[in-house]
Protein backbone atom coordinates (compact mmCIF):
# COMPACT_ATOMS: atom_id res chain seq x y z
CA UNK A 1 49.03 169.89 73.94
CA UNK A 2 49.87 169.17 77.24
CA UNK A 3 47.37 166.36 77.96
CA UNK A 4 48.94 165.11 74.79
CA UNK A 5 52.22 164.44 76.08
CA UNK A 6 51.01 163.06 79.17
CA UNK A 7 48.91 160.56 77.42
CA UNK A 8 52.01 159.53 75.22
CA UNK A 9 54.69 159.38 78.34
CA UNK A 10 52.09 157.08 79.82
CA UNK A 11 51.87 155.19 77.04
CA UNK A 12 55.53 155.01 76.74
CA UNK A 13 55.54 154.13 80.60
CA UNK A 14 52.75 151.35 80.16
CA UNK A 15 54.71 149.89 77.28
CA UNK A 16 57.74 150.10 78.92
CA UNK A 17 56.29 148.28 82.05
CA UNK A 18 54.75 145.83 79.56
CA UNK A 19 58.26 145.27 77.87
CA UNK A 20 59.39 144.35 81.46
CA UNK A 21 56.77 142.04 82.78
CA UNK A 22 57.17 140.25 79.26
CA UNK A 23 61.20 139.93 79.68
CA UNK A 24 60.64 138.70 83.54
CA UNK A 25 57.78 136.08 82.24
CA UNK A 26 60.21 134.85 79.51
CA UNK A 27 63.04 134.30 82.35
CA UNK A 28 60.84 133.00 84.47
CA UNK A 29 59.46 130.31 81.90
CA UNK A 30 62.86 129.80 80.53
CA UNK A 31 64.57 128.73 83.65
CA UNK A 32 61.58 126.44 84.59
CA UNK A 33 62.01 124.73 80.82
CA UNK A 34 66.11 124.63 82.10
CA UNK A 35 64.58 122.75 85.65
CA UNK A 36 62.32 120.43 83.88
CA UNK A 37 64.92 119.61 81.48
CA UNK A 38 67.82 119.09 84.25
CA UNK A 39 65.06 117.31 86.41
CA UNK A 40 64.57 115.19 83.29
CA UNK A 41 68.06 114.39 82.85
CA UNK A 42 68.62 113.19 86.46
CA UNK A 43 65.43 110.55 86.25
CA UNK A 44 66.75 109.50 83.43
CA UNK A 45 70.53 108.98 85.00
CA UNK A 46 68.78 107.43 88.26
CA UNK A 47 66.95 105.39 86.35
CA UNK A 48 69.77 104.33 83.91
CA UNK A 49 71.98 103.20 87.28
CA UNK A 50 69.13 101.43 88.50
CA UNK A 51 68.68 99.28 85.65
CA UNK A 52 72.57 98.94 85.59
CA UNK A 53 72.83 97.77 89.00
CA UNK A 54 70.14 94.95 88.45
CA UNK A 55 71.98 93.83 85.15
CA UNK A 56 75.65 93.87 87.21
CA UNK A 57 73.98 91.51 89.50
CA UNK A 58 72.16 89.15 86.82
CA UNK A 59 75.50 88.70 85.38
CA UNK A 60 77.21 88.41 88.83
CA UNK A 61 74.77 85.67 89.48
CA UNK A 62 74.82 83.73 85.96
CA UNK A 63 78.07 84.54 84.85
CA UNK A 64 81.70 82.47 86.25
CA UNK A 65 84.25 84.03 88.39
CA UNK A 66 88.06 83.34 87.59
CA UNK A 67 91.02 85.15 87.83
CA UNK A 68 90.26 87.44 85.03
CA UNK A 69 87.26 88.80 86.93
CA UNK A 70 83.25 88.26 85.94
CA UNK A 71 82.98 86.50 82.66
CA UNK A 72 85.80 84.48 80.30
CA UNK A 73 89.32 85.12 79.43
CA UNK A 74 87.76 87.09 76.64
CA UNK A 75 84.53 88.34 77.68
CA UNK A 76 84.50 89.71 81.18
CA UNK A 77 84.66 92.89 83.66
CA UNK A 78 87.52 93.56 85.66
CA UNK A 79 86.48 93.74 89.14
CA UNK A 80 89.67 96.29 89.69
CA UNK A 81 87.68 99.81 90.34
CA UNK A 82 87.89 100.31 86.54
CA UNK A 83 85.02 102.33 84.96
CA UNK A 84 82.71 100.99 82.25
CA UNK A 85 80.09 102.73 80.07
CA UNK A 86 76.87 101.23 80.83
CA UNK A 87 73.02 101.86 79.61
CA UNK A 88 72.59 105.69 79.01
CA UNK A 89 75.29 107.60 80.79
CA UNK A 90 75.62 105.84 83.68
CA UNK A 91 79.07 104.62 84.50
CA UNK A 92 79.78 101.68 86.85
CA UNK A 93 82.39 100.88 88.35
CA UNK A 94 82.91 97.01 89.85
CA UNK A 95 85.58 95.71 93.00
CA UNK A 96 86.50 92.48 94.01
CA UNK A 97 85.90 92.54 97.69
CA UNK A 98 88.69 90.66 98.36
CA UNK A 99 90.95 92.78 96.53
CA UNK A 100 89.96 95.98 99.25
CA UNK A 101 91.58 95.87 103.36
CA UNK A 102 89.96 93.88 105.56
CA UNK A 103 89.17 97.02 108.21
CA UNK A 104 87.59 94.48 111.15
CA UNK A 105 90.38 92.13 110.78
CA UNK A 106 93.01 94.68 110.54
CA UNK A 107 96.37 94.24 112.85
CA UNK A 108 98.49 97.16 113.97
CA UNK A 109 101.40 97.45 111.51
CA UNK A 110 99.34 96.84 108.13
CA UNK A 111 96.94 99.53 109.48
CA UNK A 112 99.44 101.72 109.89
CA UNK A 113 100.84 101.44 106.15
CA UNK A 114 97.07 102.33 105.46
CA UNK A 115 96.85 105.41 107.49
CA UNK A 116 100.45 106.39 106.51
CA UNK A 117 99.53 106.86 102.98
CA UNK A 118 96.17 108.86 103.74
CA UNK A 119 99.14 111.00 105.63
CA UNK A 120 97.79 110.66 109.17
CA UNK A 121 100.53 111.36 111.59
CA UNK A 122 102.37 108.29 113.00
CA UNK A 123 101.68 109.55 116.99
CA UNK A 124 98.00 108.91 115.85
CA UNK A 125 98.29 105.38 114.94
CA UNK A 126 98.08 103.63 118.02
CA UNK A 127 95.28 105.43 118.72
CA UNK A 128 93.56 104.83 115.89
CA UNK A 129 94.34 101.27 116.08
CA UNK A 130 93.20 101.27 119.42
CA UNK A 131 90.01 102.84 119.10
CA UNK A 132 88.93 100.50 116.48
CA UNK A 133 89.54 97.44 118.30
CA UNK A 134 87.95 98.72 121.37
CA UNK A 135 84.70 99.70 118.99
CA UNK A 136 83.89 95.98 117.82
CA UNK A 137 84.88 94.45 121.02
CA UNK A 138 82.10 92.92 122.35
CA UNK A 139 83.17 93.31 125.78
CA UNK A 140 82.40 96.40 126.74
CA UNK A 141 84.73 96.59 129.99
CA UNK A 142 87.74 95.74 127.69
CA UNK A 143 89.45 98.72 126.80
CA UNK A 144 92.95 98.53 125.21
CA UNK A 145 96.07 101.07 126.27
CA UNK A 146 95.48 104.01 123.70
CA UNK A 147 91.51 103.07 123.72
CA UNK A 148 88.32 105.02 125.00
CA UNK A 149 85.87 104.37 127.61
CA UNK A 150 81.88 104.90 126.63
CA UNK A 151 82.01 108.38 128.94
CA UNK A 152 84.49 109.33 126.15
CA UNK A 153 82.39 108.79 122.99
CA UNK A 154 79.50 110.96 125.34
CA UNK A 155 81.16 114.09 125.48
CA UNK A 156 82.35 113.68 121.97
CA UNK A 157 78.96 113.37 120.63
CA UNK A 158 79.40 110.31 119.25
CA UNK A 159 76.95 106.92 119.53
CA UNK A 160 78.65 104.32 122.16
CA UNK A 161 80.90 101.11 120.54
CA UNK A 162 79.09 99.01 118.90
CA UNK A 163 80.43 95.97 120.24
CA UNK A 164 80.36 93.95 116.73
CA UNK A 165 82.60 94.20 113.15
CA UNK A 166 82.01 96.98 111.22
CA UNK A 167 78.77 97.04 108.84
CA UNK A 168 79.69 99.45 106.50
CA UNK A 169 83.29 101.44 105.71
CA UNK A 170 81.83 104.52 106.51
CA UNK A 171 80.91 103.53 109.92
CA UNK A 172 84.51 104.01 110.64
CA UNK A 173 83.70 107.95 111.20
CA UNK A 174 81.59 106.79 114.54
CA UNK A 175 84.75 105.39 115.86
CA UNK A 176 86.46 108.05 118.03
CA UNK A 177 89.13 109.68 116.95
CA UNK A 178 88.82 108.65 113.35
CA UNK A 179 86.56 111.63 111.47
CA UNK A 180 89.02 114.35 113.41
CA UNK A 181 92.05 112.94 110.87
CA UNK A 182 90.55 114.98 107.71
CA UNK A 183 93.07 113.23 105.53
CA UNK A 184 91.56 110.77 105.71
CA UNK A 185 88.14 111.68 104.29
CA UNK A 186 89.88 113.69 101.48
CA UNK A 187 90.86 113.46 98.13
CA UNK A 188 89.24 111.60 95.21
CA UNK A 189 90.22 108.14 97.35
CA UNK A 190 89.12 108.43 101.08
CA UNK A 191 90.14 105.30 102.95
CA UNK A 192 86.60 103.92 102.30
CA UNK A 193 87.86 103.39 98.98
CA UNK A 194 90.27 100.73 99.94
CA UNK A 195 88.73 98.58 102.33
CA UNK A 196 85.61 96.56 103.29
CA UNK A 197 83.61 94.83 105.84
CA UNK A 198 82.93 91.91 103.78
CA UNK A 199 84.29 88.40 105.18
CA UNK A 200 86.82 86.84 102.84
CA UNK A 201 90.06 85.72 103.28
CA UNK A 202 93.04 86.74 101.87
CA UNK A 203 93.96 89.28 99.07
CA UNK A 204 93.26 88.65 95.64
CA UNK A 205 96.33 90.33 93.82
CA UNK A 206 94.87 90.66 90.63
CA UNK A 207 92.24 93.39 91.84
CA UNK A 208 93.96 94.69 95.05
CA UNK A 209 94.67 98.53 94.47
CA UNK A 210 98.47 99.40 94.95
CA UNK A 211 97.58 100.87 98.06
CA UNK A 212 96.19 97.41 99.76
CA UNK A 213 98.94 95.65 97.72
CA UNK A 214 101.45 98.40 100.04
CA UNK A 215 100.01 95.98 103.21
CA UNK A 216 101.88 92.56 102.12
CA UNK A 217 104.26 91.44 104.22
CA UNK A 218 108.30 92.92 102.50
CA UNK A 219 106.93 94.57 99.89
CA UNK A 220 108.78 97.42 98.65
CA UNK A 221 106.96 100.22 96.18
CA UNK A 222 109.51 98.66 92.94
CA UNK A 223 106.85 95.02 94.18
CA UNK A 224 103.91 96.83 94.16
CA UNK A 225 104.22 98.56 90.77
CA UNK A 226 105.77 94.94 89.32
CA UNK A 227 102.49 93.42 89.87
CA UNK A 228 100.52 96.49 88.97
CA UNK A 229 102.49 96.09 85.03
CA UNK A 230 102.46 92.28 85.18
CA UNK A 231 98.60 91.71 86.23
CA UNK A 232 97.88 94.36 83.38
CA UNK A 233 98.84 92.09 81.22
CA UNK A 234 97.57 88.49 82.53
CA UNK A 235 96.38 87.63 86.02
CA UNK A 236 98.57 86.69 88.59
CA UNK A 237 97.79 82.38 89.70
CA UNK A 238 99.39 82.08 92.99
CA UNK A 239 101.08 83.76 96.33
CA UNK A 240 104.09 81.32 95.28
CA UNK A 241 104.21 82.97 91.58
CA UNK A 242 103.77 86.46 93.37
CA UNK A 243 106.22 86.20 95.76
CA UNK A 244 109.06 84.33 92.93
CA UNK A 245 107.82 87.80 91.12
CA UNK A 246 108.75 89.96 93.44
CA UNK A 247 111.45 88.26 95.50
CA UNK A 248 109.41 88.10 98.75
CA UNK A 249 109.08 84.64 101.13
CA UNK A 250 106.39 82.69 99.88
CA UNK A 251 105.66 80.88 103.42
CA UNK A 252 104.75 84.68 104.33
CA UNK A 253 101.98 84.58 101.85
CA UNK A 254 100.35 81.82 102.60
CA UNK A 255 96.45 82.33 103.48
CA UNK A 256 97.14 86.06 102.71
CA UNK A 257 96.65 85.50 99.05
CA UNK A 258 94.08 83.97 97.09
CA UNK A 259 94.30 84.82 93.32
CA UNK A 260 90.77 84.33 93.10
CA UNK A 261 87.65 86.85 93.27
CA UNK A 262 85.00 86.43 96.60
CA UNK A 263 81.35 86.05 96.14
CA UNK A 264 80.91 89.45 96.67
CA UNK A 265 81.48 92.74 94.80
CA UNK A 266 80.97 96.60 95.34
CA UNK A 267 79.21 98.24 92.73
CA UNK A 268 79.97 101.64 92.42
CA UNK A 269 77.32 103.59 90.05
CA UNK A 270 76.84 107.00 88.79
CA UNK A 271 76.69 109.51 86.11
CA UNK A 272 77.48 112.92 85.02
CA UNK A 273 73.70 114.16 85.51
CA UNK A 274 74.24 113.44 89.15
CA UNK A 275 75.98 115.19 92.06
CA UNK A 276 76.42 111.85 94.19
CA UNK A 277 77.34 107.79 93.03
CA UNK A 278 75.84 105.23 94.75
CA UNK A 279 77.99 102.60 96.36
CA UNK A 280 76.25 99.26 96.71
CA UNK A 281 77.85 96.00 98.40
CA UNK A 282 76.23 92.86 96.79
CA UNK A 283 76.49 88.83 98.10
CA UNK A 284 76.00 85.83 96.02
CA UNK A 285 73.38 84.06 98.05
CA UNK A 286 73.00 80.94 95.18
CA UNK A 287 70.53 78.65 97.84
CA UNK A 288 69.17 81.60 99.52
CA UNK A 289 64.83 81.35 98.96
CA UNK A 290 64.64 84.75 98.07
CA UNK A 291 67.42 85.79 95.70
CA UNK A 292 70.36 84.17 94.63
CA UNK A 293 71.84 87.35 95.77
CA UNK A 294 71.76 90.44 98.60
CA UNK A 295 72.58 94.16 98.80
CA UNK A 296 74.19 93.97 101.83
CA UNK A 297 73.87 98.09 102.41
CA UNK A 298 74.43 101.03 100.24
CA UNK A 299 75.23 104.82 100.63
CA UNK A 300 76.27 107.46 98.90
CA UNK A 301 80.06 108.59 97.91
CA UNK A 302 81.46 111.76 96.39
CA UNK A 303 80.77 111.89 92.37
CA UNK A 304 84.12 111.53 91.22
CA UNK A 305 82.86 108.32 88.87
CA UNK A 306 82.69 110.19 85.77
CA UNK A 307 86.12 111.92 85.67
CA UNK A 308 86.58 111.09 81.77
CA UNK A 309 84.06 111.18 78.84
CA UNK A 310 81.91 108.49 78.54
CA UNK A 311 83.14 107.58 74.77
CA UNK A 312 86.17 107.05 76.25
CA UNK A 313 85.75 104.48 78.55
CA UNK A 314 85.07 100.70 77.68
CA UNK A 315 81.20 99.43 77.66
CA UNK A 316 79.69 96.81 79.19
CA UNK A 317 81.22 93.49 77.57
CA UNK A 318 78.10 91.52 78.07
CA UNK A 319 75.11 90.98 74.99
CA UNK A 320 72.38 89.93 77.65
CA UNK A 321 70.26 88.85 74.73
CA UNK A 322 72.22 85.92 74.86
CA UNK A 323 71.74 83.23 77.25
CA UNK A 324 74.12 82.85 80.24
CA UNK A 325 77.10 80.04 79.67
CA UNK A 326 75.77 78.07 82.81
CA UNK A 327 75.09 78.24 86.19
CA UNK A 328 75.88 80.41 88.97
CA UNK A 329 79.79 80.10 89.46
CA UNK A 330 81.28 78.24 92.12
CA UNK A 331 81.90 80.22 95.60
CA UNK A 332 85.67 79.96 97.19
CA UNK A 333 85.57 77.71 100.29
CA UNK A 334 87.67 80.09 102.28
CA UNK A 335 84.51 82.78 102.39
CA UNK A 336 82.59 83.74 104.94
CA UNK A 337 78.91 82.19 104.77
CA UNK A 338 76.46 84.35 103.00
CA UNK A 339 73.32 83.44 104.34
């Protein structure tokens, strides 16, 4: 009797054992299904942005730029940050270039609006200012009353000036001083959202957010949400209709606005199955050999694209199984050469 019960708590033992194993095996095969099918997802979103990134710049290429952004009056994207619903769940989001701050041409008091509403301390704006001038001066002896010497970027750990403009918005973190002011880094719009290293001229109103639009010369925050309602309803023409709108001096706008996209856009792509966007800066380059355009560089940004459902957002307004209206569209003489 008593080998009896010894064979049956083994047995109960051996079964219990194999009851375990076969739960762990289950978990273990269930979580790799979950990690293939996650895994899956994310090719699929990559591959979805991919293909929307080369479609955004076939259309930027063969489709006309006016003041109501990339297309016709009635068939266009608004190159304003706004998000569209593209192939699969990717969600792009287009900007005007010259609607964003021109960082390597910035002055001191329009840079200082800038950092005032990414709260950095006044004390620090001279600094700041400073810094950044000394950083894409090409003279490296030069160094301005609040700047840096090269000794000074050493002990910081930081690579020395680079002695030319800016290539990318994010380079602004090499700049001394700049990545210690955590403001402005933070948020779902770090100042990399509102400016650029592109070379155009001027601020296109139509596409500016209120934040750039903050930088013109008088405004007052009643101006900047007056255009804001007035451009949601049709495009603003001129600095002279602007400044009549908003009871500024038009001789202060002139070559500061240009109602009028630049031949180059940032392309902002990225979906829910992803943790990062990808931030691409593109050129029309119409008589290049190569391409008639160019990534100019691209990095990655904090996924905070796909805030909203995708059903809720507009889709891409563009059928590309028809053919393109004509050529590619004309390119402002005020730009900077592409080539």
């Amino acid at each position: 009797m008593k080998s009896r019960g010894f064979v049956l708590v083994a047995t109960l033992w051996i079964l219990a054992g194999i009851a375990i194993a076969a739960t762990y095996f289950a978990q273990r095969i269930a979580r790799s299904i979950e990690l293939a099918q996650e895994y899956d997802t994310h090719i699929k979103s990559r591959v979805a942005c991919s293909d929307s990134k080369a479609e955004i710049a076939y259309l930027f290429s063969t489709r006309t730029l006016n003041t109501y952004g990339l297309g016709d009056p009635v068939t266009h994207f608004t190159l304003d940050n706004r998000p569209y619903r593209m192939e699969g769940d990717c969600i792009a989001r287009l900007q005007d270039t010259r609607g964003l701050y021109l960082i390597n041409g910035a002055n001191r008091d329009t840079l200082g609006i800038m950092l005032a509403q990414k709260a950095v301390p006044d004390a620090a704006h001279d600094q700041l200012y400073d810094t950044l001038m000394d950083y894409i001066d090409p003279n490296p002896n030069v160094h301005r009353l609040n700047g840096v010497t090269a000794k000074d970027y050493q002990n910081a750990g930081l690579p020395a000036p680079s002695g030319r403009p800016l290539i990318t918005p994010d380079e602004l973190r090499r700049v001394f001083g700049w990545s210690e002011q955590s403001t402005l880094w933070s948020g779902d719009e770090p100042i990399t959202d509102w400016i650029t290293t592109g070379r155009t001229v001027g601020m296109n109103p139509n596409t500016a957010p209120a934040q750039v639009l903050a930088t013109l010369p008088g405004i007052t925050p009643a101006g900047v949400n007056q255009i804001m309602q007035y451009r949601a309803l049709e495009p603003i023409l001129s600095e002279t209709q602007l400044a009549n709108m908003i009871g500024l001096d038009p001789q202060k706008l002139i070559l500061k606005i240009f109602a009028f996209p630049a031949d180059s856009i940032r392309i902002s792509l990225g979906s829910i199955g992803q943790a990062v966007s990808i931030r691409y800066n593109i050129v029309l380059t119409p008589t290049a050999a190569e391409a008639p355009w160019r990534v100019d560089y691209y990095y990655p940004v904090p996924q905070w694209i796909t805030k909203k459902n995708n059903d809720e957002l507009p889709s891409n307004p563009f059928d590309l199984k028809t053919a393109p209206p004509g050529p590619a569209q004309n390119i402002p003489l005020f730009d900077g050469a592409t080539n």
